[in-house]
Protein backbone atom coordinates (compact mmCIF):
# COMPACT_ATOMS: atom_id res chain seq x y z
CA UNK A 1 -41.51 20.12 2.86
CA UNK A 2 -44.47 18.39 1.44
CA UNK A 3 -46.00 14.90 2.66
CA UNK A 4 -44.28 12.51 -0.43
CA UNK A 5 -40.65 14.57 -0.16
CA UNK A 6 -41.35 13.43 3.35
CA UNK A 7 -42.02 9.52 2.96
CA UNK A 8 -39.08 9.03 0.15
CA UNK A 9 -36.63 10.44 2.34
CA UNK A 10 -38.23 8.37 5.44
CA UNK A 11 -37.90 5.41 2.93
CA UNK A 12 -35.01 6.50 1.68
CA UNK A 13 -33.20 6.07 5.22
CA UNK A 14 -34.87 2.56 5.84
CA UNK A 15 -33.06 1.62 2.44
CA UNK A 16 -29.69 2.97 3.84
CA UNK A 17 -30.64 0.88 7.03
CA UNK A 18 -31.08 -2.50 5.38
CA UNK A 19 -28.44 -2.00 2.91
CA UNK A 20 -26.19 -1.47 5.76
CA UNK A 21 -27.25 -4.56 7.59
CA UNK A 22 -27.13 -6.69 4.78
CA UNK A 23 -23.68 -5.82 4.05
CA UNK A 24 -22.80 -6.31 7.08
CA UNK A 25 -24.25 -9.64 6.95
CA UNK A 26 -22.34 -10.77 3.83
CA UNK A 27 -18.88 -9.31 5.49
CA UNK A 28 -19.76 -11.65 8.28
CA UNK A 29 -20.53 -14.94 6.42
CA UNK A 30 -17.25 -14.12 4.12
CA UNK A 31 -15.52 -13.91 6.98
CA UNK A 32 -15.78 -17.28 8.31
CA UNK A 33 -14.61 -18.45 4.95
CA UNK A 34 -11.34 -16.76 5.08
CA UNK A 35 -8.26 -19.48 5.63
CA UNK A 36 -5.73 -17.66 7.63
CA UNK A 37 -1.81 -18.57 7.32
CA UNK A 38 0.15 -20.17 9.81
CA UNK A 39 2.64 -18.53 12.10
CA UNK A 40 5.28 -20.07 11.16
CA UNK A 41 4.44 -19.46 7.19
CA UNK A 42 3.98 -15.55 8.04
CA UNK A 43 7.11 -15.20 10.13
CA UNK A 44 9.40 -16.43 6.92
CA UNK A 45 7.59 -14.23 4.59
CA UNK A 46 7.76 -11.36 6.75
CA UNK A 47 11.39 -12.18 6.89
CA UNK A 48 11.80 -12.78 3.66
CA UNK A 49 10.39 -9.30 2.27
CA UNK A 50 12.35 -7.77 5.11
CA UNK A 51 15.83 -9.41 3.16
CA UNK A 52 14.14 -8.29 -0.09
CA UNK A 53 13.80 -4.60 0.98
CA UNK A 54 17.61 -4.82 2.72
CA UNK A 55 19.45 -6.04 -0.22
CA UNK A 56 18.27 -3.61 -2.91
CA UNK A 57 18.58 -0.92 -0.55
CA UNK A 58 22.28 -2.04 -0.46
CA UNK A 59 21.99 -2.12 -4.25
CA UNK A 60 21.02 0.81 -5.23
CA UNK A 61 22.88 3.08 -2.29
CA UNK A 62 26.19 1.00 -4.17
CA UNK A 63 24.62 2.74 -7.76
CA UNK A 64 24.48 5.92 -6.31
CA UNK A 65 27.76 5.64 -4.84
CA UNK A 66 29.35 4.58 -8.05
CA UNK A 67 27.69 7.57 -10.30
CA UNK A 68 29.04 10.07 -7.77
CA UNK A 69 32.59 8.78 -7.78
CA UNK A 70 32.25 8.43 -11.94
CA UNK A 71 31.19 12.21 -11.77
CA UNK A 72 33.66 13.17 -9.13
CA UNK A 73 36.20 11.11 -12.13
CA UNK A 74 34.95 12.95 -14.27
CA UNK A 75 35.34 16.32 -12.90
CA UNK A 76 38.86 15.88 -11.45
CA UNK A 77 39.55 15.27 -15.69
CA UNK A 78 37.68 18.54 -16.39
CA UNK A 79 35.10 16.16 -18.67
CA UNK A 80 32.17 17.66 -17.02
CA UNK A 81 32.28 21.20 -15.51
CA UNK A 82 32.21 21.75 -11.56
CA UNK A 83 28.72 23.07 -10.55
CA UNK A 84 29.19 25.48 -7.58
């Protein structure tokens, strides 16, 4: 490996260093700024996206319930053929 392949990669990590710290730096001054919710306001969201994900569960195991009595209807009728 010759001498200047040598120094750019040596320079190359010191970059990678000081890039790194920097970064680091900036995470850490952003992070002060950051206004955090309240309990209270986090508890009723997480509540409230917990009755979101309940009720259209509920709706669509009803939709699925309804299209396999309307095909069971249908079958019974001999609209639609039996599979199996």
């Amino acid at each position: 490996m010759s001498e200047s392949r040598k120094k750019a990669q040596v320079e190359k990590q010191g970059n990678l260093v000081s890039g790194l710290k920097s970064y680091f730096k900036g995470v850490k001054s952003e992070w002060g700024k950051i206004t955090w919710p309240e309990k209270k306001q986090v508890y009723f969201e997480t509540l409230l996206v917990i009755a979101v994900v309940i009720f259209f569960t509920v709706v669509v195991y009803c939709i699925d319930k309804f299209y396999l009595f309307l095909i069971l209807v249908l079958q019974h009728y001999n609209v639609i053929p039996k599979v199996g």
